[in-house]
Protein backbone atom coordinates (compact mmCIF):
# COMPACT_ATOMS: atom_id res chain seq x y z
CA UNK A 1 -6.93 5.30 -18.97
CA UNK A 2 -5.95 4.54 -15.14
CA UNK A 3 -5.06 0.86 -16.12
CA UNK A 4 -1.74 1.64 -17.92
CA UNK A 5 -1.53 4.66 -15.95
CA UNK A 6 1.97 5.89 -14.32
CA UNK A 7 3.12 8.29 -11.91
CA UNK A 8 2.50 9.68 -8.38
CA UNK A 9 -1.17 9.58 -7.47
CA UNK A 10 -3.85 10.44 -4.16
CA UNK A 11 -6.20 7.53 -3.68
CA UNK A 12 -9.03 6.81 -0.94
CA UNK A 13 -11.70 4.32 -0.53
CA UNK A 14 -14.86 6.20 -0.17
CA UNK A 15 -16.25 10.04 0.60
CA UNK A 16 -14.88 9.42 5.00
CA UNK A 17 -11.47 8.18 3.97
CA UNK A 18 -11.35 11.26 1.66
CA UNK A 19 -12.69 13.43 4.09
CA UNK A 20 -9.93 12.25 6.73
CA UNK A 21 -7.21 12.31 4.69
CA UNK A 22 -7.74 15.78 3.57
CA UNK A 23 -8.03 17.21 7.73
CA UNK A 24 -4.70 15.14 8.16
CA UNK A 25 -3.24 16.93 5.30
CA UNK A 26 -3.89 20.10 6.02
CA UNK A 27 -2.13 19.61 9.07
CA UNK A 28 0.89 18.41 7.78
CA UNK A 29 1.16 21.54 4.74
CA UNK A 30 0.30 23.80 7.71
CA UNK A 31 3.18 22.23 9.72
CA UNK A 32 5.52 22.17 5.98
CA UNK A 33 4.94 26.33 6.21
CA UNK A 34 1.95 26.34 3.40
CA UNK A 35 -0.32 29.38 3.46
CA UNK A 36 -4.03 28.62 4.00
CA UNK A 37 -5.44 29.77 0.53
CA UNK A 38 -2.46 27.55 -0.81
CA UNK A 39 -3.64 24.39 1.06
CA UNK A 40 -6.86 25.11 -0.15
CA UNK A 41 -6.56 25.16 -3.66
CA UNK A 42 -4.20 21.82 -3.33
CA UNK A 43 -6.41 20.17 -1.33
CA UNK A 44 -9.54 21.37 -3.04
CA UNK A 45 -11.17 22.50 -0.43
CA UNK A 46 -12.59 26.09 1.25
CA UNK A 47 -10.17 27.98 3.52
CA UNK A 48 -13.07 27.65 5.70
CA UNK A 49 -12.16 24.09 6.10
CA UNK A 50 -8.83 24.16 6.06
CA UNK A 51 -8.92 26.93 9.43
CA UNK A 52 -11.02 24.14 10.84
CA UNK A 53 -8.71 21.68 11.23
CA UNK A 54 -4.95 22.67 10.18
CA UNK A 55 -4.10 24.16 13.87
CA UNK A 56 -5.28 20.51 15.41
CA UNK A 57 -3.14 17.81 16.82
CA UNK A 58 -3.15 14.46 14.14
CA UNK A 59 -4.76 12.67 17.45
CA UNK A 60 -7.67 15.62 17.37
CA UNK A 61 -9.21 14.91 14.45
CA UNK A 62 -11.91 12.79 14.62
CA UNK A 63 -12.83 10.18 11.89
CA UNK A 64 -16.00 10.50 9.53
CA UNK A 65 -18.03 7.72 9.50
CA UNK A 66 -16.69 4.47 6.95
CA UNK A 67 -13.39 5.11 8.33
CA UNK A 68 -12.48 2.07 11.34
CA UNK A 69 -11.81 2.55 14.01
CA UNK A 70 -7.74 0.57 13.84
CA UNK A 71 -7.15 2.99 11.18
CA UNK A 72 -7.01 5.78 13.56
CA UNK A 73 -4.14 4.41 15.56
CA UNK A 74 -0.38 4.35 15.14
CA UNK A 75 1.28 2.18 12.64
CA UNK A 76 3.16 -0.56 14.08
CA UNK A 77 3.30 -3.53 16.37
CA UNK A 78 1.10 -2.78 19.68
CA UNK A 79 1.27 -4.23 22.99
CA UNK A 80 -1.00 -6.93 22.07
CA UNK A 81 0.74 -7.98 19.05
CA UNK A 82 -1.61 -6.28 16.35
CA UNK A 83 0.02 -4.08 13.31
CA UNK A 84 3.43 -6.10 12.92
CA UNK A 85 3.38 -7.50 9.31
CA UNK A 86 5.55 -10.35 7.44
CA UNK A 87 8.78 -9.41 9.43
CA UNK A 88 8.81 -5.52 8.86
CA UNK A 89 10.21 -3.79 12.01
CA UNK A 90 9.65 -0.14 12.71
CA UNK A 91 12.48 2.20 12.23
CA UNK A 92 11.60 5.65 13.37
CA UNK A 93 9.33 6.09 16.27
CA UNK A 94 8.49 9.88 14.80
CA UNK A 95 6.80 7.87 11.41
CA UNK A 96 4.37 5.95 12.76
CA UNK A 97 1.27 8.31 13.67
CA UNK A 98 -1.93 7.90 11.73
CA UNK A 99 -1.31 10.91 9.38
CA UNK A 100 1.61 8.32 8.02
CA UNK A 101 -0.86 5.47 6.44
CA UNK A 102 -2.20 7.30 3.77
CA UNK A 103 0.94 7.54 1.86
CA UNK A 104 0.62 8.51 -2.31
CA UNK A 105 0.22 5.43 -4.82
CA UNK A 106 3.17 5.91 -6.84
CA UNK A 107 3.14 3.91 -10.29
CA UNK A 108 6.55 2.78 -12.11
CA UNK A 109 6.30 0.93 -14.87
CA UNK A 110 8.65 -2.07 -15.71
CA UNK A 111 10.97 -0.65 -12.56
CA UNK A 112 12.30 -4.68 -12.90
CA UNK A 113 13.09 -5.50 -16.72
CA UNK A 114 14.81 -9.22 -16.47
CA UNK A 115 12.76 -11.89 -18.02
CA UNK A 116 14.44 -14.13 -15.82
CA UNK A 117 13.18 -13.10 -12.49
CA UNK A 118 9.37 -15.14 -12.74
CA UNK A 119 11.31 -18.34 -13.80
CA UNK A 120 13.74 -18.41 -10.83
CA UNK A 121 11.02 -17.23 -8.30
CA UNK A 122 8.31 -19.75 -9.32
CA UNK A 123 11.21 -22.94 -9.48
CA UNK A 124 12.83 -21.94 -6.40
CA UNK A 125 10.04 -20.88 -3.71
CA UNK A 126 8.49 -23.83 -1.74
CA UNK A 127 4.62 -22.22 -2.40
CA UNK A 128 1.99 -23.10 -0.09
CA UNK A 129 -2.00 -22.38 0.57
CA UNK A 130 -2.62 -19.94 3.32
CA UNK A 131 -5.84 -19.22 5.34
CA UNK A 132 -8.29 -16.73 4.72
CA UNK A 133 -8.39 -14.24 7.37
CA UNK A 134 -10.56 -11.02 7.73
CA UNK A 135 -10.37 -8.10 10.31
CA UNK A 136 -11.87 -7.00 13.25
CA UNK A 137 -12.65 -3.19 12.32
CA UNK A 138 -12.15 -1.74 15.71
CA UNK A 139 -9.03 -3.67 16.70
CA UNK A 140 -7.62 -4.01 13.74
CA UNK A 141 -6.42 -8.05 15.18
CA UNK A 142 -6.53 -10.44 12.59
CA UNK A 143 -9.28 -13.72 12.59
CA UNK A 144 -9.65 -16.83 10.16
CA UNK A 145 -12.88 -17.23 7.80
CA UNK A 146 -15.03 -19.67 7.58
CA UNK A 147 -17.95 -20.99 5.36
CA UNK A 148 -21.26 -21.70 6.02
CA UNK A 149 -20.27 -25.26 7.26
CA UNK A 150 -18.29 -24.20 9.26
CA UNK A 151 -14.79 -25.47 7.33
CA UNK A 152 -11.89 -23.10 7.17
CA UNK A 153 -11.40 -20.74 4.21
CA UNK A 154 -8.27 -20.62 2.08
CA UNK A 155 -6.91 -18.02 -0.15
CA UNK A 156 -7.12 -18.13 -3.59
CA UNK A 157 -3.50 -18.26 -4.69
CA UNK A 158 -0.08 -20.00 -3.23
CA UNK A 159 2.49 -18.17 -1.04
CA UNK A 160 6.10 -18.53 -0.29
CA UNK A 161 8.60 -16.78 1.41
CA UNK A 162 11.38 -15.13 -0.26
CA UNK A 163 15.15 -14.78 0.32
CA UNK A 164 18.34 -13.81 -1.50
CA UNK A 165 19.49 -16.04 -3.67
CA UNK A 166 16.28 -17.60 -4.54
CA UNK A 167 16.28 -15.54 -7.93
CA UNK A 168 19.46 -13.70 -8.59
CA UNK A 169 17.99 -11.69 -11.43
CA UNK A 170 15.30 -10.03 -8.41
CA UNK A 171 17.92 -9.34 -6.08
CA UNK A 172 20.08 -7.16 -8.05
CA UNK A 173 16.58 -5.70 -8.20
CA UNK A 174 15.53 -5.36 -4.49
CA UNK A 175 19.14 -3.57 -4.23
CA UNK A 176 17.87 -1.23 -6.81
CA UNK A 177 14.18 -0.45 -4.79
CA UNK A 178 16.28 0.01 -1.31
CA UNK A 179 18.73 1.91 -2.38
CA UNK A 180 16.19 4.79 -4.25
CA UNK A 181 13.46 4.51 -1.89
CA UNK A 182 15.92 4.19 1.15
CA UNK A 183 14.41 1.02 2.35
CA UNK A 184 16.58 -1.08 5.20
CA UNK A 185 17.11 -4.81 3.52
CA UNK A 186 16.89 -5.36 7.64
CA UNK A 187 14.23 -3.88 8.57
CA UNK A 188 11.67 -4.92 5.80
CA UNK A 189 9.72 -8.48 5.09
CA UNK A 190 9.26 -9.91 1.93
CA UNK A 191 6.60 -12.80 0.27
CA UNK A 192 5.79 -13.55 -2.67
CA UNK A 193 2.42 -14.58 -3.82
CA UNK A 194 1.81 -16.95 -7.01
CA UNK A 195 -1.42 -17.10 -9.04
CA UNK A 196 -1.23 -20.03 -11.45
CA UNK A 197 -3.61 -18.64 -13.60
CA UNK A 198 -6.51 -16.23 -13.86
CA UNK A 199 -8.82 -18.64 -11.48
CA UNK A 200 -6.05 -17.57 -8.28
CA UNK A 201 -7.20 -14.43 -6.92
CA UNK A 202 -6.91 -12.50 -3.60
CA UNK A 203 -9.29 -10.67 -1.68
CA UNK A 204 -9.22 -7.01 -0.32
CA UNK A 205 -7.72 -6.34 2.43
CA UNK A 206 -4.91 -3.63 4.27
CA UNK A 207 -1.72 -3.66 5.90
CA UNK A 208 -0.70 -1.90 8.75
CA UNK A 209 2.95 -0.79 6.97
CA UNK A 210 3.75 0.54 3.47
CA UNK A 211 4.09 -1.61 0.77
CA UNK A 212 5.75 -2.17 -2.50
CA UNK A 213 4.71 -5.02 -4.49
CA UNK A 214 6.56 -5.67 -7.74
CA UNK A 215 4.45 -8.08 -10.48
CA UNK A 216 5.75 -10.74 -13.17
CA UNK A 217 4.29 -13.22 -15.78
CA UNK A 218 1.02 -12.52 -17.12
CA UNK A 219 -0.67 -8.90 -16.58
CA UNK A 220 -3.54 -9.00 -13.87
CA UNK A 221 -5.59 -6.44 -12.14
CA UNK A 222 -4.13 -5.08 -9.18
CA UNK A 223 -7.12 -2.88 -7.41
CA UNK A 224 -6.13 -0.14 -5.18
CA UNK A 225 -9.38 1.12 -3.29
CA UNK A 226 -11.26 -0.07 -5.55
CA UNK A 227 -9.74 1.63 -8.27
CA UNK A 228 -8.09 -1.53 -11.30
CA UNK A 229 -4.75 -0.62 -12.36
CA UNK A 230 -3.29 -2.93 -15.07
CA UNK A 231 -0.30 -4.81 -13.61
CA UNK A 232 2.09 -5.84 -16.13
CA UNK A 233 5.27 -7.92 -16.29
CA UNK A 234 8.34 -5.96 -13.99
CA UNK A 235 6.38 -3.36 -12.75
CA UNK A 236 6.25 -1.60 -9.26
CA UNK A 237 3.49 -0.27 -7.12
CA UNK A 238 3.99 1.49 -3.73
CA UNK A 239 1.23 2.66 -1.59
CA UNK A 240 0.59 2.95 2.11
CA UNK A 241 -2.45 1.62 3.97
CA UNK A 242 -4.71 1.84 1.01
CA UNK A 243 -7.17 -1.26 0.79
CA UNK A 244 -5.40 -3.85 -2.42
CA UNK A 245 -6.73 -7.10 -3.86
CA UNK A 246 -6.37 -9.53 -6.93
CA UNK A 247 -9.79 -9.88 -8.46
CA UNK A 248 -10.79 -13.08 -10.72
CA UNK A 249 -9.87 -12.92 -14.69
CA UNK A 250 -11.22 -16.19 -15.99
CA UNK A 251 -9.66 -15.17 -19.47
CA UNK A 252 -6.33 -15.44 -18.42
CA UNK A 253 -4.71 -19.33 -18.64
CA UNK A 254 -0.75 -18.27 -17.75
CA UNK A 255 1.02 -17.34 -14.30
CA UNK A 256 1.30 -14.10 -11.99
CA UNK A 257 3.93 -13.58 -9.40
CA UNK A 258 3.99 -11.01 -7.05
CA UNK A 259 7.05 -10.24 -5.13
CA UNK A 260 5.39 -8.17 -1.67
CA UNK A 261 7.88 -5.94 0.48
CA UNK A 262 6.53 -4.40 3.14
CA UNK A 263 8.25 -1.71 5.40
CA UNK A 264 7.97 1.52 7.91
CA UNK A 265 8.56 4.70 6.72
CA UNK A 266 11.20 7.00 8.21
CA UNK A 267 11.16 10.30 9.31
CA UNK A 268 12.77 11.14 5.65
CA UNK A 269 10.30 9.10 3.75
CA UNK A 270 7.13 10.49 5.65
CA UNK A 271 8.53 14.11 4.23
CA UNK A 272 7.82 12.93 0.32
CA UNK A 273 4.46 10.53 1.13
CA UNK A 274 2.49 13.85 -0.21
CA UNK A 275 4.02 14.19 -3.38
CA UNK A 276 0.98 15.06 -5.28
CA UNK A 277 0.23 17.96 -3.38
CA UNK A 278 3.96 19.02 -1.43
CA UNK A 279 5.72 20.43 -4.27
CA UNK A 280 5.78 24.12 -3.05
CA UNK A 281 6.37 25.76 -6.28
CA UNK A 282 3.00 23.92 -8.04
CA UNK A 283 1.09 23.36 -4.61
CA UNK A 284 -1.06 21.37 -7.63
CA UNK A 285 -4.36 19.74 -6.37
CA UNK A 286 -3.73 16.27 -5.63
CA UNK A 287 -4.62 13.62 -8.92
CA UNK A 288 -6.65 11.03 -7.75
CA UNK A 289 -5.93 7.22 -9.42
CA UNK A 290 -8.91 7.10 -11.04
CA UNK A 291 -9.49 10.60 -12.42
């Protein structure tokens, strides 16, 4: 039911990420004037648990094991250069801390209706093959791959850059996903991605900003930790940190685009990242994804 599913939704990676996510949150409903028996029953969890770690700093709480260690730093650009992604630039120094990654996967379906927007984007974009990279886990820096010869790995689908006026159908669009999400045209960066058919595919991996990734053509899988959600023609995914890929569908002979912006959060933004479990008048317990 979670592949045409829509809406606002928790999601985590494994039992640690859970496990984190949950002592972050009960710091920030503490710190949004929640109740502890409240937190509780949103979070799912004892009061016992929530008195252990709702009174702690976000840089107190240690992570459980599966959890790297990059993941418990700041979002954005460090002094070595790791965390800045695809142009985004941070906008608000106060929505950066590690509680801020974990933000909701929210789900809207065909957000972008034109027909004409894959058309114009695949014509118009110079695409190119890009190199497989992977992660170091404690630094978070990023490092090519490489087979077992020794020859350098490339990804399974074409990239391009993308800029207004490449498709004027999508940019009436973007205008639409800053202005409701409050997104800064200026501060964000956008690719897009193009699998030519169901042979292009792209690995797991995370980003050290938020993202919003709109997909067109031919419905694909779009995993979010783990979890397949059914991406179809002109709709809209947002998450935050959460681990994303393109797996394989050998079935599928026609085209994908995906149209990638990514961008920091604000101090407003950070405020609604919870939505599944901020609403103080349902304080419901948060839906996962895949429930």
């Amino acid at each position: 039911a979670h592949f045409a599913t829509e809406g606002v939704f928790s999601q985590n990676s494994s039992a640690g990420h859970k496990e984190f996510q949950d002592r972050l949150r009960a710091i920030h409903l503490m710190k949004e004037g929640q109740q502890k028996a409240d937190i509780a029953k949103a979070l799912g969890r004892s009061e016992k648990f929530v008195a252990k770690w709702w009174q702690k700093e976000v840089r107190e709480v240690p992570r459980p094991w599966g959890v790297h260690e990059y993941l418990v730093k700041d979002m954005g650009r460090n002094e070595k250069g790791v965390g800045s992604t695809s142009a985004a630039t941070m906008v608000d120094e106060a929505a950066k801390d590690v509680a801020t990654r974990w933000r909701d996967v929210e789900v809207r379906r065909k957000f972008a209706s034109d027909p004409a927007i894959y058309d114009e984007i695949l014509q118009n974009t110079d695409w190119k093959a890009n190199n497989a990279r992977t992660r170091d886990f404690a630094t978070g820096a990023y490092h090519l791959k490489y087979d077992q010869r020794g020859n350098i790995k490339w990804e399974g689908h074409q990239g391009g850059k993308y800029t207004p006026g490449i498709s004027p159908a999508m940019d009436k669009v973007m205008q639409k996903l800053f202005a409701e999400y409050g997104i800064g045209d200026r501060t964000s960066g956008v690719i897009t991605n193009w699998y030519p058919d169901g042979k292009g595919y792209l690995g797991s991996h995370r980003h050290d900003c938020w993202t919003a990734l709109f997909s067109f053509g031919h419905e694909r899988i779009l995993t979010v930790d783990n979890t397949p959600l059914l991406m179809q023609d002109g709709d809209l995914c947002i998450f935050g940190t959460q681990r994303h890929g393109v797996p394989v569908m050998p079935e599928v002979t026609d085209g994908r685009i995906t149209l990638v912006v990514f961008f920091y959060p604000d101090s407003m933004q950070k405020q609604g990242m919870w939505q599944t479990i901020s609403d103080p008048d349902a304080m419901a317990t948060s839906r996962p994804l895949a429930g």
